[in-house]
N, C-alpha and C. Protein backbone atom coordinates (compact mmCIF):
# COMPACT_ATOMS: atom_id res chain seq x y z
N UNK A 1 -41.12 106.50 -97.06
CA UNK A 1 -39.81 105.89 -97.12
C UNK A 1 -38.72 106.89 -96.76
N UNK A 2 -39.01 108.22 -97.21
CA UNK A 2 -37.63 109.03 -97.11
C UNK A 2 -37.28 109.60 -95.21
N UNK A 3 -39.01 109.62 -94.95
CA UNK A 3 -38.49 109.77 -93.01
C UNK A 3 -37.79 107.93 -92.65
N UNK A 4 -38.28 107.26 -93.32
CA UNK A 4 -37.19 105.81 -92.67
C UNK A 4 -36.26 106.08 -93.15
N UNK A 5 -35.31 106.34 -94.26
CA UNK A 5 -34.34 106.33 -94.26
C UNK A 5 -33.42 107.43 -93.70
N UNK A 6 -33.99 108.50 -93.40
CA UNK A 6 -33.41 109.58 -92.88
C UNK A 6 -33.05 109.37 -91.31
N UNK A 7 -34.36 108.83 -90.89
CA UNK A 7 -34.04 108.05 -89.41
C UNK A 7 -32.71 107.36 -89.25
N UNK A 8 -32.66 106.21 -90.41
CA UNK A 8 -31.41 105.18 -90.25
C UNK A 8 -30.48 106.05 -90.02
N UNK A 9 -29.81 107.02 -91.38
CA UNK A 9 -29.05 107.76 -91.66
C UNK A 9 -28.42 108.43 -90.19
N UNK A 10 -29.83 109.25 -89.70
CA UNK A 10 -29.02 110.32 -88.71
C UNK A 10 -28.86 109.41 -87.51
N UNK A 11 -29.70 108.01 -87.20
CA UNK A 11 -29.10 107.13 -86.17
C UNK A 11 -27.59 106.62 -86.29
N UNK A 12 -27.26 106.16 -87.76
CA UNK A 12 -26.31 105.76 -88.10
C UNK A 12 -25.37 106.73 -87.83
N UNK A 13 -25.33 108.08 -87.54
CA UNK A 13 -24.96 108.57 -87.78
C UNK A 13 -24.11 109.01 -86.38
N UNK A 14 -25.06 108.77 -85.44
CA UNK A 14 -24.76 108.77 -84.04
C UNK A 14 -24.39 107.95 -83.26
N UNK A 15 -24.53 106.76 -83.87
CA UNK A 15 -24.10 105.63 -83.16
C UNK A 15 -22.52 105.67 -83.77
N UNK A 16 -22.41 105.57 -84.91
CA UNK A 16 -21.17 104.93 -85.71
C UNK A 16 -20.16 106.07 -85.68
N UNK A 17 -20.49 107.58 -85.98
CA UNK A 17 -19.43 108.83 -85.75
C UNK A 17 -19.27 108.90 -84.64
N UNK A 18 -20.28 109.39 -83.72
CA UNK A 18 -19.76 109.95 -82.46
C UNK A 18 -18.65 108.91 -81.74
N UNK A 19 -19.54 107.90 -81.52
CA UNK A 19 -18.16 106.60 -80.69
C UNK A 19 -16.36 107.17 -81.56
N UNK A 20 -16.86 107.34 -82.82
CA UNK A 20 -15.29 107.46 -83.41
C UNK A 20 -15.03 108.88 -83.23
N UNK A 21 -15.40 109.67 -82.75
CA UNK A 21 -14.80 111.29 -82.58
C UNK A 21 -14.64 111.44 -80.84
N UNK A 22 -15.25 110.64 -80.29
CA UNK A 22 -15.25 110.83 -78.85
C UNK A 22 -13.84 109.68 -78.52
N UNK A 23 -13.47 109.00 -79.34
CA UNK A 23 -12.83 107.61 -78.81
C UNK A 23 -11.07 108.35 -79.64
N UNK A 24 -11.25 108.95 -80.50
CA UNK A 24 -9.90 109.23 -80.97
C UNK A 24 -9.49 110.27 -80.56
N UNK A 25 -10.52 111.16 -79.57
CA UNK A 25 -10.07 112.28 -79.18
C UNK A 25 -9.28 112.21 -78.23
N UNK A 26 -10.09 111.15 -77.23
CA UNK A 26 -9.40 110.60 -76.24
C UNK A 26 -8.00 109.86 -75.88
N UNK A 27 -7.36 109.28 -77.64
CA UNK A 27 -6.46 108.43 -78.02
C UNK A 27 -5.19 109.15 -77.76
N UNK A 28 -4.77 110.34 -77.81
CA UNK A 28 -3.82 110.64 -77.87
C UNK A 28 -3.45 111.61 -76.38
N UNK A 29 -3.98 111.83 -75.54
CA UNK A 29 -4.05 111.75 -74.37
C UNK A 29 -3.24 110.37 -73.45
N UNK A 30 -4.67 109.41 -73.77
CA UNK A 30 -4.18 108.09 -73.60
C UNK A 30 -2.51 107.72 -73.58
N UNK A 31 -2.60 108.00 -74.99
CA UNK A 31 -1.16 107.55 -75.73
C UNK A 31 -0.41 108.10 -74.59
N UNK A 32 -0.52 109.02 -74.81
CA UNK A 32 0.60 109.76 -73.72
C UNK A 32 1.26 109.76 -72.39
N UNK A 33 -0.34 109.01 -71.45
CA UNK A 33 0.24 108.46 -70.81
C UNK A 33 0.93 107.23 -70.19
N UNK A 34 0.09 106.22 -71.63
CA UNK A 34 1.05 104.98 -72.26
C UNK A 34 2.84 105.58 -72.23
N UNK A 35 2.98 106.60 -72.73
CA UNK A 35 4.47 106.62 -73.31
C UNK A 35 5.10 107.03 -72.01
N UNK A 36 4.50 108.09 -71.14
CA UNK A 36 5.12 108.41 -70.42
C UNK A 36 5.69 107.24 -68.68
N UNK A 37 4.78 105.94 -68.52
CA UNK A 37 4.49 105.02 -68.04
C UNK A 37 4.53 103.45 -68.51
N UNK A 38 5.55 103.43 -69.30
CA UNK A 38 6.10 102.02 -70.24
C UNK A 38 5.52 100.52 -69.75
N UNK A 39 5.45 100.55 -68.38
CA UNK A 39 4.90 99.47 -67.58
C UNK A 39 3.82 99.34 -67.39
N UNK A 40 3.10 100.29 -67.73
CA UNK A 40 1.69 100.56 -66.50
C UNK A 40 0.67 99.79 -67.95
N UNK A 41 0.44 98.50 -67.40
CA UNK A 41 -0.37 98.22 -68.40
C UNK A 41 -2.14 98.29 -68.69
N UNK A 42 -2.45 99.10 -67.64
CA UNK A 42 -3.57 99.77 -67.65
C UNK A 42 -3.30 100.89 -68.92
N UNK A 43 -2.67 101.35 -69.38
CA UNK A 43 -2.69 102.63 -69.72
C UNK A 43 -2.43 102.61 -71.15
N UNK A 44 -1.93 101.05 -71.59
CA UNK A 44 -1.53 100.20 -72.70
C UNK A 44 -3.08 99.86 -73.41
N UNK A 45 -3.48 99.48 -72.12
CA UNK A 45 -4.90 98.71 -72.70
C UNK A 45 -5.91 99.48 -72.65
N UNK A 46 -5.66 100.97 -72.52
CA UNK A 46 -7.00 102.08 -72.52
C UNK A 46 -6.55 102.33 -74.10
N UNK A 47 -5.56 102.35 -74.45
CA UNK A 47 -4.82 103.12 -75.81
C UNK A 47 -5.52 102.15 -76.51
N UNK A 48 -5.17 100.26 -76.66
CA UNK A 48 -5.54 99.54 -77.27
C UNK A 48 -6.96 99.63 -77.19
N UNK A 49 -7.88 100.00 -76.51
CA UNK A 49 -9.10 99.65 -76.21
C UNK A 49 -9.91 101.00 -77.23
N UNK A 50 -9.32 101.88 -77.36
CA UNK A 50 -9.94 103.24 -77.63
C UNK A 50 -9.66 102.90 -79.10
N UNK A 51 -8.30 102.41 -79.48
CA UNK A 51 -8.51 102.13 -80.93
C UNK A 51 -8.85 101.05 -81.69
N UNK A 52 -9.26 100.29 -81.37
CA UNK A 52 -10.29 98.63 -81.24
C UNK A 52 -11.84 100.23 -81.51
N UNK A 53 -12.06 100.67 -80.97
CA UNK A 53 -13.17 101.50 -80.69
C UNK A 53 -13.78 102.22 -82.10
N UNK A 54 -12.58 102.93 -82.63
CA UNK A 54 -12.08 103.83 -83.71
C UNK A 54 -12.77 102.39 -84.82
N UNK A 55 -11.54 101.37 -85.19
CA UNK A 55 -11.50 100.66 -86.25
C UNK A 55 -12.68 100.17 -86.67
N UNK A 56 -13.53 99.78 -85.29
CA UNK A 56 -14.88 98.74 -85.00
C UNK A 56 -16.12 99.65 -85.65
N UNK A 57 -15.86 100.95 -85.04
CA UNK A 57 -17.08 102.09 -85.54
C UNK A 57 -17.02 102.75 -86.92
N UNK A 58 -15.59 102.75 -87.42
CA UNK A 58 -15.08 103.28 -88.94
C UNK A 58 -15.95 102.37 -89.29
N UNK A 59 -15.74 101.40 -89.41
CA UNK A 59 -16.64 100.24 -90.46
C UNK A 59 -18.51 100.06 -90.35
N UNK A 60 -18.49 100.36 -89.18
CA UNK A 60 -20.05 100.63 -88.58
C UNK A 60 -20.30 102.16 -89.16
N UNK A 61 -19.72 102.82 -89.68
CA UNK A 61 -20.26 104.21 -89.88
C UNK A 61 -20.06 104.34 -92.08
N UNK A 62 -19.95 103.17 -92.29
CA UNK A 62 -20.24 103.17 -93.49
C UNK A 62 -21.30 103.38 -93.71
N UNK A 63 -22.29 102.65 -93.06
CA UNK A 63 -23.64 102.95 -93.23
C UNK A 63 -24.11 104.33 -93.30
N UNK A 64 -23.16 105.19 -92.65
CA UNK A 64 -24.01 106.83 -92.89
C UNK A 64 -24.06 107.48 -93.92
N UNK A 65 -22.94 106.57 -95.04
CA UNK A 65 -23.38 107.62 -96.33
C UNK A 65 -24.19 106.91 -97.30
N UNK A 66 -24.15 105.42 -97.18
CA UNK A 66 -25.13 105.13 -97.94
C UNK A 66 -26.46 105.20 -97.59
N UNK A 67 -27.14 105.26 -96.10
CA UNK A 67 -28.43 105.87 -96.39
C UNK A 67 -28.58 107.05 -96.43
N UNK A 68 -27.45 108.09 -96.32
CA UNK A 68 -27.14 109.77 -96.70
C UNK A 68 -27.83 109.15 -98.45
N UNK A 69 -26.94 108.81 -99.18
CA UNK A 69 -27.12 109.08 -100.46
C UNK A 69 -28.92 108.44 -100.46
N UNK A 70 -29.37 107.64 -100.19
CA UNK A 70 -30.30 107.14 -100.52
C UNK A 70 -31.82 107.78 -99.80
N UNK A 71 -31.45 108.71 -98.61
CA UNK A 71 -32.44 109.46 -98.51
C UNK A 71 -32.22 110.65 -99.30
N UNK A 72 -30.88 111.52 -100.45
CA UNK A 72 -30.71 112.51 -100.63
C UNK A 72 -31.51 112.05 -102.08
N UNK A 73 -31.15 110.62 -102.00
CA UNK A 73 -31.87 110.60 -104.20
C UNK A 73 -33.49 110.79 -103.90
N UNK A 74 -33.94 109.71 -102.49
CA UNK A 74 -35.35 109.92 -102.53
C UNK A 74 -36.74 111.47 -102.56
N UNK A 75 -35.13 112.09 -101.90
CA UNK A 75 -35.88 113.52 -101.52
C UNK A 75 -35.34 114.23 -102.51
N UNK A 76 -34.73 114.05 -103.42
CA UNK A 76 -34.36 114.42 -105.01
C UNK A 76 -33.39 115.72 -104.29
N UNK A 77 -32.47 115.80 -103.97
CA UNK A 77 -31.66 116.49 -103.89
C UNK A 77 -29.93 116.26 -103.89
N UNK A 78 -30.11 115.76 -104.87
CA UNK A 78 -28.75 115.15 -104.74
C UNK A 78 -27.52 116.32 -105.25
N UNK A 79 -28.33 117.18 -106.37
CA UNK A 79 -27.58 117.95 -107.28
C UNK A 79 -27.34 119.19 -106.35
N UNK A 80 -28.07 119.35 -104.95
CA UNK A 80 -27.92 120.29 -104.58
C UNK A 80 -26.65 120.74 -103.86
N UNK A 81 -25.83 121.89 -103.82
CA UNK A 81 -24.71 122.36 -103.58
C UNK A 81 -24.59 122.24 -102.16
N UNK A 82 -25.02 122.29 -101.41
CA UNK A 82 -24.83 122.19 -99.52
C UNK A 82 -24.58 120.32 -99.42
N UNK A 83 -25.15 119.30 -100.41
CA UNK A 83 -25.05 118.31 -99.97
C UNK A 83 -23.93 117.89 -100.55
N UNK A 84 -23.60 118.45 -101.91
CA UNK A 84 -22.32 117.77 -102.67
C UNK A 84 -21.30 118.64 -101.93
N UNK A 85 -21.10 119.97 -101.06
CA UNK A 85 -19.90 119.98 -100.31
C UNK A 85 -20.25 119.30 -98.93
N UNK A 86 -21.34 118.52 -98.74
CA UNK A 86 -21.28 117.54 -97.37
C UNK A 86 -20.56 116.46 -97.68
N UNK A 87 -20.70 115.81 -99.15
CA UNK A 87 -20.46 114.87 -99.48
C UNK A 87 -18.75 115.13 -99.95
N UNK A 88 -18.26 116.01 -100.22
CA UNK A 88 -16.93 116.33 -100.06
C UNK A 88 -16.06 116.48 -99.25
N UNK A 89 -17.22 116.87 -98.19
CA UNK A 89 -16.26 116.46 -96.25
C UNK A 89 -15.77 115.61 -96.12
N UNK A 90 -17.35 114.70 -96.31
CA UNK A 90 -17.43 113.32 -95.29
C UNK A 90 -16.45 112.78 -96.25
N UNK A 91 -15.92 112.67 -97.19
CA UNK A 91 -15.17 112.19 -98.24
C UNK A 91 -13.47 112.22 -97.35
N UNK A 92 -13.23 113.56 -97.52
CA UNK A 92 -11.98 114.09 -97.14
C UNK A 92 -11.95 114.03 -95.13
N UNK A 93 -13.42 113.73 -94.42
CA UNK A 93 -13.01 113.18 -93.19
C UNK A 93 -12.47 111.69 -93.19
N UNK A 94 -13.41 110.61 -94.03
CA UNK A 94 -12.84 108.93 -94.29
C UNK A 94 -11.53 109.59 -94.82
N UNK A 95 -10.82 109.81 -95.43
CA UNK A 95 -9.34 109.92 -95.72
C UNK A 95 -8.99 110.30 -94.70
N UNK A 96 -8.97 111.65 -93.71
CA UNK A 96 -8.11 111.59 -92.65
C UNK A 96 -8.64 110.37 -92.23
N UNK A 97 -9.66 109.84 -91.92
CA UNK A 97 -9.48 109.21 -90.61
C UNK A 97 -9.12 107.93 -90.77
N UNK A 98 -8.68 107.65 -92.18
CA UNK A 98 -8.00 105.73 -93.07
C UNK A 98 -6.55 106.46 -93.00
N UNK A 99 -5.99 107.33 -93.47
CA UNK A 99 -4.91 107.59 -93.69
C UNK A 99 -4.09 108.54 -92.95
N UNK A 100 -4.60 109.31 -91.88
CA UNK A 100 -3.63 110.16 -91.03
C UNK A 100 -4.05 109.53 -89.43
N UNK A 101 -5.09 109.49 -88.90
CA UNK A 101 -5.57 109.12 -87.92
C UNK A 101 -5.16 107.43 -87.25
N UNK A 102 -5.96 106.82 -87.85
CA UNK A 102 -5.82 104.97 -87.51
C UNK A 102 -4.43 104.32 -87.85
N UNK A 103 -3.76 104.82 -88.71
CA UNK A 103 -2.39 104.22 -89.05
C UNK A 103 -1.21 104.70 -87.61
N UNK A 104 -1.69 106.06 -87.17
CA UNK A 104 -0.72 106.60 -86.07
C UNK A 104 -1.39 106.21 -85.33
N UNK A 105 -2.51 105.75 -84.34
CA UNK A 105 -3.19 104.98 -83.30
C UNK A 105 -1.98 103.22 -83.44
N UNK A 106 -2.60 103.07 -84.88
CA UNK A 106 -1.79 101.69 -84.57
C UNK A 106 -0.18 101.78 -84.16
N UNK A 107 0.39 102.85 -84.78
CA UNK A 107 1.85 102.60 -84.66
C UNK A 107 2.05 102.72 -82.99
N UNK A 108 0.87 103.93 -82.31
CA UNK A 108 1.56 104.47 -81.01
C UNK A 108 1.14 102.80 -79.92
N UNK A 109 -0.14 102.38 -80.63
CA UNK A 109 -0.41 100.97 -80.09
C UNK A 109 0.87 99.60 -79.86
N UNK A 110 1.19 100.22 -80.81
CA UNK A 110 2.60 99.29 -81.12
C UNK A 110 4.06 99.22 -80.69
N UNK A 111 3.67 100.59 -80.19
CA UNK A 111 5.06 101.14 -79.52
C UNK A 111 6.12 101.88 -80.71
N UNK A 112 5.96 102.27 -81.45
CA UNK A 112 6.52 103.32 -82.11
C UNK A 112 5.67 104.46 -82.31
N UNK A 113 6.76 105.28 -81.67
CA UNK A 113 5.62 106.60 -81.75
C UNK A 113 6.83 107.13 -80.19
N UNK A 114 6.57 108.93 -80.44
CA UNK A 114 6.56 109.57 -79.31
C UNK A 114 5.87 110.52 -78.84
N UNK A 115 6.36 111.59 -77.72
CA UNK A 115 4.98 112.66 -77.77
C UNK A 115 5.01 113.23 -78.54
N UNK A 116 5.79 113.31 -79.81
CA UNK A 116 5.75 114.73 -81.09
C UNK A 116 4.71 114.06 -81.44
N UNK A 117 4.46 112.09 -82.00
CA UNK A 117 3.42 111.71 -82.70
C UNK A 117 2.09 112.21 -82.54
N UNK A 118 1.91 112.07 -80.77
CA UNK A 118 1.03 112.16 -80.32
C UNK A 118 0.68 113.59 -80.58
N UNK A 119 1.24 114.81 -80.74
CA UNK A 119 0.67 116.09 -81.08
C UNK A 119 0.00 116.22 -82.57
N UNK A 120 0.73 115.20 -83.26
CA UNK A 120 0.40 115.33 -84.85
C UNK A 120 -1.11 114.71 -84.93
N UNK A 121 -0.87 112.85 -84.07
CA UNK A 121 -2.28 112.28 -83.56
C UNK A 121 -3.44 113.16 -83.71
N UNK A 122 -3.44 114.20 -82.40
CA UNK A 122 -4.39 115.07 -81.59
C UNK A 122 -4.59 116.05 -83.10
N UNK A 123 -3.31 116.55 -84.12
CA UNK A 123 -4.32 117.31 -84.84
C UNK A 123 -5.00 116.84 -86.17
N UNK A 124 -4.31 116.06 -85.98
CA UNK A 124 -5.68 115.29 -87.22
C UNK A 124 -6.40 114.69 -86.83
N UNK A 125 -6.98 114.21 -85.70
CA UNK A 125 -7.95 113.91 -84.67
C UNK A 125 -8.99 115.45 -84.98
N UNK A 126 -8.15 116.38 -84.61
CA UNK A 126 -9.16 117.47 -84.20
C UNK A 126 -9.54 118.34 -85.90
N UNK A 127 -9.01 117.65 -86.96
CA UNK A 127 -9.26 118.01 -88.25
C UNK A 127 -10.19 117.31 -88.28
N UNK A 128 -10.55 115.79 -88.16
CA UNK A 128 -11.43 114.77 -88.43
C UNK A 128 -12.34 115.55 -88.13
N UNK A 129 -12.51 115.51 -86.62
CA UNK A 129 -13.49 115.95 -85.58
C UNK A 129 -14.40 117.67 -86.30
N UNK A 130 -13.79 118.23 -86.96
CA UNK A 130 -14.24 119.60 -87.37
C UNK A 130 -14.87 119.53 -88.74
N UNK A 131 -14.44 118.50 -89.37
CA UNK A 131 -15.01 118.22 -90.83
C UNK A 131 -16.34 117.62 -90.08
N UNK A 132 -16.34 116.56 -89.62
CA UNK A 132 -17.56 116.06 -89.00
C UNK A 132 -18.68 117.38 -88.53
N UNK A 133 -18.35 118.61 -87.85
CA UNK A 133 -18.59 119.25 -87.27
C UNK A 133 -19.70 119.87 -88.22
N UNK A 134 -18.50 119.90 -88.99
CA UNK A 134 -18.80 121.26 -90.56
C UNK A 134 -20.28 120.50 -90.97
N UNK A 135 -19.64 119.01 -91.77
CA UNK A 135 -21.07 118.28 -91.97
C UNK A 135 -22.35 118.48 -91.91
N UNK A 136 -22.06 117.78 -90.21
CA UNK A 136 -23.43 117.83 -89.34
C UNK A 136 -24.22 119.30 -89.40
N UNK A 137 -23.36 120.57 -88.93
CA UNK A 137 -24.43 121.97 -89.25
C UNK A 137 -24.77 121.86 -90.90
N UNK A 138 -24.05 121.82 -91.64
CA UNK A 138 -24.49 121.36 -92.90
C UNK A 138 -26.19 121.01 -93.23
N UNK A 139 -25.86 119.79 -92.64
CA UNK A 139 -27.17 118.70 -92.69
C UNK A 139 -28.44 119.36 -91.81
N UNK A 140 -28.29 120.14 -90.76
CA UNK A 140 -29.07 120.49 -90.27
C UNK A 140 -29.24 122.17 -90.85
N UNK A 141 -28.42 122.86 -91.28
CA UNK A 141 -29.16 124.42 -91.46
C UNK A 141 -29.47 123.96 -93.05
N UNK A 142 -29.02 123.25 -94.33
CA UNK A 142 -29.27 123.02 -95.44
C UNK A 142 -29.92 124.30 -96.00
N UNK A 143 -28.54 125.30 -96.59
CA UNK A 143 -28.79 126.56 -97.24
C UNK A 143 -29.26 125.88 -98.58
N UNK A 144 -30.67 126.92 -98.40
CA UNK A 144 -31.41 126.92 -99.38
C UNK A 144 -32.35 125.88 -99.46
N UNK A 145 -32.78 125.39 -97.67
CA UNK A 145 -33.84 124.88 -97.73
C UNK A 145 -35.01 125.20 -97.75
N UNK A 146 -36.17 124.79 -98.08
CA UNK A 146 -37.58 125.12 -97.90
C UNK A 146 -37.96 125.34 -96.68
N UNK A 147 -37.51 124.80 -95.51
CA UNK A 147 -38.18 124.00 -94.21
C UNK A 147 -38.47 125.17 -93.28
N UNK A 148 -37.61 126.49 -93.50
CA UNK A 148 -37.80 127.97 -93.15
C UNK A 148 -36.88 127.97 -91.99
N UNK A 149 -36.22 126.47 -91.33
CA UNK A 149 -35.31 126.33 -89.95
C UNK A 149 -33.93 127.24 -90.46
């Protein structure tokens, strides 16, 4: 059971994060040249399209911590210190990315917003993006594993 759920987990994990770190990175770029091109409604609907992208996969990437937690109870490591500061990331990445990230996508979607937004956008984009980062080596070097990797 614990290689199936670990499977889900790190699939979930790739399907549902990456789309959202590759799609918001891209957002404020976008934005920009939304703002700089008021008419050009190609450039409206890459912005709208990238954060349709973000919102759709946030909710699709719930799944990564609940089979996180449920392969970490099966393989009895829950108490261990590398996973409870993974689990403190991924914690403090869902907050940026509910509360600094998707709220400024929608506003620049909306037409409020300028290029200062868009710099603030890009760095909590690239905070998200580094907690994720942190994570993932996390999950894969797991100080103080047995596995000898």
């Amino acid at each position: 059971m614990t290689k199936f759920l670990l499977a889900v987990h790190v699939i979930a994990a790739i399907v549902a994060v990456g789309p959202v770190t590759v799609a918001a990175s891209m957002f404020p770029p976008a934005a920009r040249r939304a703002l700089a091109a008021p008419d050009d409604e190609r450039a409206l609907a890459t912005t709208r399209l990238l954060h349709r992208i973000c919102q759709v996969y946030t909710l699709v990437g719930v799944a990564v911590p609940v089979f996180g937690f449920a392969t970490a109870s099966d393989m009895g490591v829950l108490g261990d210190t590398w996973l409870i500061v993974s689990i403190a990331l991924t914690a403090l990445a869902a907050v940026v990315l509910g509360a600094l990230v998707l709220p400024r996508q929608s506003a620049l979607v909306e037409g409020a917003g300028d290029r200062q937004a868009t710099v603030r956008l890009a760095m909590f984009t690239g905070i998200f993006n580094l907690l994720w980062a942190t994570v993932t080596v996390l999950m894969i070097v797991r100080p103080g594993s047995t596995t000898g990797a």
